[in-house]
C-alpha atoms as a PDB file:
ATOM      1  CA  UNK A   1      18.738 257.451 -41.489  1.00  0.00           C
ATOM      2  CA  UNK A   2      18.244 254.286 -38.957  1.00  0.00           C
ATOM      3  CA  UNK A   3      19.012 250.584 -39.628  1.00  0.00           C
ATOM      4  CA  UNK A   4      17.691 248.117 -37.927  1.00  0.00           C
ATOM      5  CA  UNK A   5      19.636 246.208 -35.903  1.00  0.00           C
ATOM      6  CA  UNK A   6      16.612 244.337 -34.429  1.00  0.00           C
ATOM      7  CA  UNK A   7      13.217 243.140 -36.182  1.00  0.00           C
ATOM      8  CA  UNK A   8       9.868 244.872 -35.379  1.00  0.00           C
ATOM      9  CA  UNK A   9       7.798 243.660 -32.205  1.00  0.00           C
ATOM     10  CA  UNK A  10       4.440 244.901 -31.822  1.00  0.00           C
ATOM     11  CA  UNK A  11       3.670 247.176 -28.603  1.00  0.00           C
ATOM     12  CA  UNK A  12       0.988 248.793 -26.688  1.00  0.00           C
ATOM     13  CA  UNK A  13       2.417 251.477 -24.550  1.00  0.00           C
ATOM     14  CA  UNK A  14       4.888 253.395 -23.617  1.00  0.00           C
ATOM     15  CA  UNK A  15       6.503 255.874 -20.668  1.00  0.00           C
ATOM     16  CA  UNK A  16       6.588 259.277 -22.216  1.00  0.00           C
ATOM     17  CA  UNK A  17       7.540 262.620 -20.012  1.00  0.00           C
ATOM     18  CA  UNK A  18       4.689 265.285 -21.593  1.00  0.00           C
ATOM     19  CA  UNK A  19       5.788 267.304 -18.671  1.00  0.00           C
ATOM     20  CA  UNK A  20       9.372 267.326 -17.535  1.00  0.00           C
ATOM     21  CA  UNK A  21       9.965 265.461 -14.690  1.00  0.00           C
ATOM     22  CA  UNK A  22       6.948 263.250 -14.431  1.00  0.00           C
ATOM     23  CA  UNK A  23       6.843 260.077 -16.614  1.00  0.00           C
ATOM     24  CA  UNK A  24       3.691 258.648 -17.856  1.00  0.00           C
ATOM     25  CA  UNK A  25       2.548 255.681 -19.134  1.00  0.00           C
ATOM     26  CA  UNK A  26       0.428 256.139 -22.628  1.00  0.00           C
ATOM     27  CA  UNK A  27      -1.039 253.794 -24.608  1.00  0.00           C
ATOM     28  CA  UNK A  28       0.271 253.966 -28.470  1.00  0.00           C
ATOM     29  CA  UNK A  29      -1.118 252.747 -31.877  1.00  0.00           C
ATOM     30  CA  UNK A  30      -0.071 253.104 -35.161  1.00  0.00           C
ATOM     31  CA  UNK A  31      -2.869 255.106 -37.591  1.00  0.00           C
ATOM     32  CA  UNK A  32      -3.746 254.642 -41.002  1.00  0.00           C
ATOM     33  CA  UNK A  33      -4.574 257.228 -43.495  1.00  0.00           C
ATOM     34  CA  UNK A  34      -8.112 255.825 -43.304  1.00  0.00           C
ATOM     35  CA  UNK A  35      -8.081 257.122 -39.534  1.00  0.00           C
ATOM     36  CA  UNK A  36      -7.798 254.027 -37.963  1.00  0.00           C
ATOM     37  CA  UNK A  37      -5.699 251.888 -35.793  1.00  0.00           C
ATOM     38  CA  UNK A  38      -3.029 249.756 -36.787  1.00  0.00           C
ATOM     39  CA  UNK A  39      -0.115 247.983 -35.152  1.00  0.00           C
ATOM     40  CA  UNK A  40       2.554 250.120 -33.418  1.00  0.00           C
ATOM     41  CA  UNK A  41       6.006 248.747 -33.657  1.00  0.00           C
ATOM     42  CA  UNK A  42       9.433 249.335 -31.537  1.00  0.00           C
ATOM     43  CA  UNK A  43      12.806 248.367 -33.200  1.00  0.00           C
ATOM     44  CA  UNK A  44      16.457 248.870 -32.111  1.00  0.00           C
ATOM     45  CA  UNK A  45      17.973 250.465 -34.795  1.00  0.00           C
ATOM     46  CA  UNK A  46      21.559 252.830 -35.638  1.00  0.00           C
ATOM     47  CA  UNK A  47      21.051 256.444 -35.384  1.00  0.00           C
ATOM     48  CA  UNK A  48      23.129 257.160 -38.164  1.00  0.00           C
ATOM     49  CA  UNK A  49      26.693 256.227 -35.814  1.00  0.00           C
ATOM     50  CA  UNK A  50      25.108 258.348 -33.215  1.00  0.00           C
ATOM     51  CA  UNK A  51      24.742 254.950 -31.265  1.00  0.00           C
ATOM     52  CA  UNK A  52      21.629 253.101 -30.897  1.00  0.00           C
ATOM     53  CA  UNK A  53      17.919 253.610 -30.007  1.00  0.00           C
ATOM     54  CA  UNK A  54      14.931 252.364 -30.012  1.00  0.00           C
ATOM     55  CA  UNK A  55      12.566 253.629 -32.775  1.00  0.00           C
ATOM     56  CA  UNK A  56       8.668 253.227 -32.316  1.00  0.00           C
ATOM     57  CA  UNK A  57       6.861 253.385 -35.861  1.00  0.00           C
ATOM     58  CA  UNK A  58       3.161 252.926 -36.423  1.00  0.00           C
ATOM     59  CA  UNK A  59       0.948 253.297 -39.902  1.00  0.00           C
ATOM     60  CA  UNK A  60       1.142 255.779 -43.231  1.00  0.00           C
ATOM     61  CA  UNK A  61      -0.024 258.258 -40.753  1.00  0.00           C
ATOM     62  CA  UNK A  62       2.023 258.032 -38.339  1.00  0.00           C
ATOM     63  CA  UNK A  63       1.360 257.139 -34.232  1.00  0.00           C
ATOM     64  CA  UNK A  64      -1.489 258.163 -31.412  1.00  0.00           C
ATOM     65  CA  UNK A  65      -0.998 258.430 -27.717  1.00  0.00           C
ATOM     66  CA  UNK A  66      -3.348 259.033 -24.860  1.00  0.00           C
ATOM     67  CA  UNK A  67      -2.647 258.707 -21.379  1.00  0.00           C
ATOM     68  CA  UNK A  68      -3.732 255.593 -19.927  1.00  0.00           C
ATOM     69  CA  UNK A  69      -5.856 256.828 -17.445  1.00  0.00           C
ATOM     70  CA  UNK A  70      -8.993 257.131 -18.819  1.00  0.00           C
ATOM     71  CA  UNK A  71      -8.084 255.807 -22.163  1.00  0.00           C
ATOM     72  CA  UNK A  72     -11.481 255.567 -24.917  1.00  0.00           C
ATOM     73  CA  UNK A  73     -11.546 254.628 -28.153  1.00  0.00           C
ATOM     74  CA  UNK A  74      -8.817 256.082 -30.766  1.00  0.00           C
ATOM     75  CA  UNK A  75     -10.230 259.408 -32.611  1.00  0.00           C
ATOM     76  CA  UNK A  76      -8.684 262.241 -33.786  1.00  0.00           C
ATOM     77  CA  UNK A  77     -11.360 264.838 -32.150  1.00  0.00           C
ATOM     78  CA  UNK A  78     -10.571 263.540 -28.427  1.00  0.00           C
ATOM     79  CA  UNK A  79      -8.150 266.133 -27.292  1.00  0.00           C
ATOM     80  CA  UNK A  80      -6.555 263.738 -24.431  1.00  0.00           C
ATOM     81  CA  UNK A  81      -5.238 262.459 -27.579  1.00  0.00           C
ATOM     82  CA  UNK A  82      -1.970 263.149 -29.893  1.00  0.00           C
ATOM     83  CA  UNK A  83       0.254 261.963 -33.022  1.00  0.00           C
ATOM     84  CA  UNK A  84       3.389 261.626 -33.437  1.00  0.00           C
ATOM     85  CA  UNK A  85       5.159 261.300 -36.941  1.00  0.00           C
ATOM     86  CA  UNK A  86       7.469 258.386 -35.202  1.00  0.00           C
ATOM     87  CA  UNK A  87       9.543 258.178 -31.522  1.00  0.00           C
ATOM     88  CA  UNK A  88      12.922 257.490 -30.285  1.00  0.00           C
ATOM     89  CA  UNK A  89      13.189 255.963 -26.961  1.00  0.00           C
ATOM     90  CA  UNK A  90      16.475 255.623 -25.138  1.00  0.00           C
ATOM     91  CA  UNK A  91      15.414 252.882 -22.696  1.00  0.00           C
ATOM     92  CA  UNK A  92      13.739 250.088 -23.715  1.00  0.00           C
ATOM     93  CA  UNK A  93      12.029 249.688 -20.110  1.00  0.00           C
ATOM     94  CA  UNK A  94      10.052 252.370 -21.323  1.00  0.00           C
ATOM     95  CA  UNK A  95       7.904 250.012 -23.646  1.00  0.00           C
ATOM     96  CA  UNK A  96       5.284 247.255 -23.088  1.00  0.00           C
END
């Protein structure tokens, strides 16, 4: 369980490693159960006393990524693309 210890701010990317050692910038949105974009939002929150993180939320269904090289529109059939149910990101630095 997370609370928030900061309010939402909306972002558009983020530094993920997909393959260890070699961080990459994404792009991120938020998607709706209609299967389309929405905001994606970062908060500090509590991990549960664990200590704190950053948690990156989007819409009912969750986020999308995609590299941002080469970026097109959102759509689930483009396989440079991904979901995630949510993220937790350790350094903020890591967000835009």
């Amino acid at each position: 369980i997370f609370h928030d210890l900061e309010g939402p701010r909306q972002i558009s990317q983020i530094r993920l490693e997909r393959e260890p050692g070699t961080p990459a910038w994404c792009l991120v949105t938020g998607w709706t159960l209609e299967h389309a974009p929405c905001e994606a939002v970062a908060r500090k929150v509590d991990d549960s006393g664990e200590g704190t993180t950053t948690l990156v939320s989007g819409g009912e269904a969750g986020l999308r990524l995609q590299p941002v090289d080469g970026a097109t529109a959102w759509r689930l059939d483009d396989p440079r693309q991904w979901g995630e149910p949510f993220l937790l990101i350790g350094d903020p630095q890591d967000l835009a």
